[in-house]
C-alpha atoms as a PDB file:
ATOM      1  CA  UNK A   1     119.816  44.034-110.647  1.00  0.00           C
ATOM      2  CA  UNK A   2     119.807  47.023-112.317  1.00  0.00           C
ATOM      3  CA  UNK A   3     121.502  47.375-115.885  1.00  0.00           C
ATOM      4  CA  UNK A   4     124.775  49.268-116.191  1.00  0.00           C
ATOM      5  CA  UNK A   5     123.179  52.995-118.092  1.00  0.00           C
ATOM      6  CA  UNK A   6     120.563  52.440-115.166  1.00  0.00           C
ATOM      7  CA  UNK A   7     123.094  51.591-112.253  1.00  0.00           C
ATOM      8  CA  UNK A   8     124.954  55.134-113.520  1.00  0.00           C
ATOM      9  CA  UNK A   9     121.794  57.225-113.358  1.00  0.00           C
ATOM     10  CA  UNK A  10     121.215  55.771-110.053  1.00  0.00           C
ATOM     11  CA  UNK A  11     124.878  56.379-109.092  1.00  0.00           C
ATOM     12  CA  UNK A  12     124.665  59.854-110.083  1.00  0.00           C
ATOM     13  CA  UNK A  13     121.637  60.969-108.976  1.00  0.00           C
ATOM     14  CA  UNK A  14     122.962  59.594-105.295  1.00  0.00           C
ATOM     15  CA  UNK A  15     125.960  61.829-106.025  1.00  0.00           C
ATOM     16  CA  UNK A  16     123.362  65.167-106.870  1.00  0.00           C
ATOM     17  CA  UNK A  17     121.833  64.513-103.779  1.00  0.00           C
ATOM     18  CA  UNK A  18     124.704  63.681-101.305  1.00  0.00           C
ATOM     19  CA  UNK A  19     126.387  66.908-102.795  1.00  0.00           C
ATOM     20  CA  UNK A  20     123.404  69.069-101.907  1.00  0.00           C
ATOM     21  CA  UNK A  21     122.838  67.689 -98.673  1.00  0.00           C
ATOM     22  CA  UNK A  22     126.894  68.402 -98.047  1.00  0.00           C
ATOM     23  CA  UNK A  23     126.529  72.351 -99.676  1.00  0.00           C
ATOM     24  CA  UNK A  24     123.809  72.519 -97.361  1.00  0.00           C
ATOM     25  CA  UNK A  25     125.148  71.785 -94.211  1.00  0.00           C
ATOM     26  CA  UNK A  26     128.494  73.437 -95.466  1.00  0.00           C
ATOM     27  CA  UNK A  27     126.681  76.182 -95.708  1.00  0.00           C
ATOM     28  CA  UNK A  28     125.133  76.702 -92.622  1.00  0.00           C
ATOM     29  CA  UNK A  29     128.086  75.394 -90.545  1.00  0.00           C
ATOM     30  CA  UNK A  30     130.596  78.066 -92.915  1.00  0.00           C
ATOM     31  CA  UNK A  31     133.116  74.852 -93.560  1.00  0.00           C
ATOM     32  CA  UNK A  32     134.024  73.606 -97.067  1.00  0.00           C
ATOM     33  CA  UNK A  33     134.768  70.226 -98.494  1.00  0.00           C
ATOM     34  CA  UNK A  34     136.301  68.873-101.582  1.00  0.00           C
ATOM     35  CA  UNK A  35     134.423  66.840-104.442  1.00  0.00           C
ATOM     36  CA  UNK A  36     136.653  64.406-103.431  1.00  0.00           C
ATOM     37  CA  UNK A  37     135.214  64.193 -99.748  1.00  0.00           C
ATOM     38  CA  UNK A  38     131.721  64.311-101.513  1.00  0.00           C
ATOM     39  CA  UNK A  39     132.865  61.805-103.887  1.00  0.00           C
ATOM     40  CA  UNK A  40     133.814  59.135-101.371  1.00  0.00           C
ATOM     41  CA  UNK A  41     131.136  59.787 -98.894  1.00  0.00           C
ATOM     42  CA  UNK A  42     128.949  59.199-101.695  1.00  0.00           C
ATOM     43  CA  UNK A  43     130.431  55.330-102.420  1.00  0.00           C
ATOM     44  CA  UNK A  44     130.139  54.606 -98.434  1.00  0.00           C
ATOM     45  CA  UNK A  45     126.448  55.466 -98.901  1.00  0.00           C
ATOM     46  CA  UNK A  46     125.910  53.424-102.204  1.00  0.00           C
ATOM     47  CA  UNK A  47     128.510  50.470-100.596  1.00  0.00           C
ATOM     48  CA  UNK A  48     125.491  51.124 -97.339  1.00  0.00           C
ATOM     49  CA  UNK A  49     122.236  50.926 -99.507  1.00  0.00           C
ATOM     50  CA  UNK A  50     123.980  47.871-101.704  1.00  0.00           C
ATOM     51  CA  UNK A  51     124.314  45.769 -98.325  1.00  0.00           C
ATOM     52  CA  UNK A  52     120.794  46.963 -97.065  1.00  0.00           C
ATOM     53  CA  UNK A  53     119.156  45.690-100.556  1.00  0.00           C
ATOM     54  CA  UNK A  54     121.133  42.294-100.358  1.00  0.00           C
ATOM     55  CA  UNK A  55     119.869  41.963 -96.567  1.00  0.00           C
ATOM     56  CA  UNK A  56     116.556  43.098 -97.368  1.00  0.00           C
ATOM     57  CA  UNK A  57     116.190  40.206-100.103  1.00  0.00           C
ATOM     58  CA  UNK A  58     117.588  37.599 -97.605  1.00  0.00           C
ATOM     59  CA  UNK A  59     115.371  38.311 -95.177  1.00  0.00           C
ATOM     60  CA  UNK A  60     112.379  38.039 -97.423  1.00  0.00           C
ATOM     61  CA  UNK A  61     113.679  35.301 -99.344  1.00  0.00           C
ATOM     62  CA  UNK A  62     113.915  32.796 -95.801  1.00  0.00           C
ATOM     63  CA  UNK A  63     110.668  34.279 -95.533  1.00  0.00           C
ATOM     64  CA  UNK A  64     109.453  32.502 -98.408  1.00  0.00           C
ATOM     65  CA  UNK A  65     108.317  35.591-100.446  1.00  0.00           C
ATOM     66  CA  UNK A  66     109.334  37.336-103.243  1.00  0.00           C
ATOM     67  CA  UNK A  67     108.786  40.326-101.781  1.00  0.00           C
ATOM     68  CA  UNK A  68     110.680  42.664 -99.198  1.00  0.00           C
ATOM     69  CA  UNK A  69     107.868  44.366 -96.744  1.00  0.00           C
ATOM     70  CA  UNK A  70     107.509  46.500 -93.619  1.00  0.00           C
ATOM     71  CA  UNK A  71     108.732  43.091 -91.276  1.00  0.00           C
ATOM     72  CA  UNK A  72     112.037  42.669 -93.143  1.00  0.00           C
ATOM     73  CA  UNK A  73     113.047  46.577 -92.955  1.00  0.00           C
ATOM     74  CA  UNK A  74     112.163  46.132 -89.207  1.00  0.00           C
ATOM     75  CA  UNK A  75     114.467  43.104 -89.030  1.00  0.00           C
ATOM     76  CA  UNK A  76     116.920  44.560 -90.917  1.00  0.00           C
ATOM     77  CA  UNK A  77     116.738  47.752 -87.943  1.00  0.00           C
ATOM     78  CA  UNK A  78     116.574  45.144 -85.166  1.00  0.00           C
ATOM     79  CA  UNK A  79     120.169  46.609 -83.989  1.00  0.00           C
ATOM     80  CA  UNK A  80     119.463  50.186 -83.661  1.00  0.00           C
ATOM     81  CA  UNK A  81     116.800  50.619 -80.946  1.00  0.00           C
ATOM     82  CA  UNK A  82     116.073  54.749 -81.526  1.00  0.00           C
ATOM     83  CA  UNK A  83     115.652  53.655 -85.690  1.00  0.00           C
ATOM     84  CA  UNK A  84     113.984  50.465 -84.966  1.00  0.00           C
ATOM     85  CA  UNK A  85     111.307  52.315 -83.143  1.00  0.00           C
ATOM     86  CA  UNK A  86     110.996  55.216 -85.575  1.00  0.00           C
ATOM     87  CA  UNK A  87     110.556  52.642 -88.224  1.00  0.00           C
ATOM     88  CA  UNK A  88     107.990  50.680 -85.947  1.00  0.00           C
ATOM     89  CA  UNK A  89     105.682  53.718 -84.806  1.00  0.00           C
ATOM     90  CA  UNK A  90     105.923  54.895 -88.441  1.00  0.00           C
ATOM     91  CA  UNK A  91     104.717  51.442 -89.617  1.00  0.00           C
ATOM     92  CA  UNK A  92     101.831  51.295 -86.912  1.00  0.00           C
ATOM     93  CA  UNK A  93     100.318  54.873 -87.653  1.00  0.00           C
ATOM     94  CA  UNK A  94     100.434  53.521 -91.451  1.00  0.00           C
ATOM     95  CA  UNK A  95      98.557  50.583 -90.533  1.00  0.00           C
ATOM     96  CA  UNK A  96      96.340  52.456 -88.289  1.00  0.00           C
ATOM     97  CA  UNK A  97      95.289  54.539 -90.767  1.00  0.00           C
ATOM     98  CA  UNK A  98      94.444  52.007 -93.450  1.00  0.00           C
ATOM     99  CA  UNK A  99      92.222  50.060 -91.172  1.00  0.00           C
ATOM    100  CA  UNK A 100      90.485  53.855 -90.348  1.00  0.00           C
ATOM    101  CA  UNK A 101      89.924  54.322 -93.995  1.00  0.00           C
ATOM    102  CA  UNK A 102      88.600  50.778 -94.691  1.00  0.00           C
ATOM    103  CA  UNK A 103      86.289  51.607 -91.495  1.00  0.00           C
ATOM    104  CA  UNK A 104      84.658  54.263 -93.049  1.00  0.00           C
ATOM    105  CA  UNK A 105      83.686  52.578 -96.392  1.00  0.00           C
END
């Protein structure tokens, strides 16, 4: 896991980004919000991407492997149809394009 200094950068960097995504949309919708409201929608995303890593390394882990790929994340979407097949046409086309390129050599 990441060391504390590095878990903070990582924390606040989330926070620079959720913030600008929120003056954004703010913006073009002519609301406000506090730094508060930023604040804790910006712990219910790291609290999200925590669980997500700790699923991620189960799933690859009663895999046998060490390391999470494209069949855990599509596991790990299995629940959400639309995402799951976002993830999965994304994943073919990747795939698809690789084997093109190793074609051509």
């Amino acid at each position: 896991m990441a060391g504390e200094s590095e878990q903070e950068q990582l924390k606040a960097a989330l926070w620079f980004a959720v913030g600008k995504m929120v003056d954004e949309e703010t913006l073009r919708r002519n609301r406000n919000v506090t730094p508060q409201f930023i604040g804790a929608l910006t712990e219910m995303v790291w609290a999200q991407i925590e669980n997500v890593a700790l699923d991620l390394e189960s799933f690859s882990r009663h895999a046998g492997r060490t390391t999470v790929n494209t069949e855990d994340v599509l596991l790990l979407a299995r629940r959400n149809q639309d995402l799951h097949a976002i993830i999965k046409d994304f994943v073919d086309k990747q795939k698809a394009a690789k084997a093109k390129g190793k074609s051509k050599r």
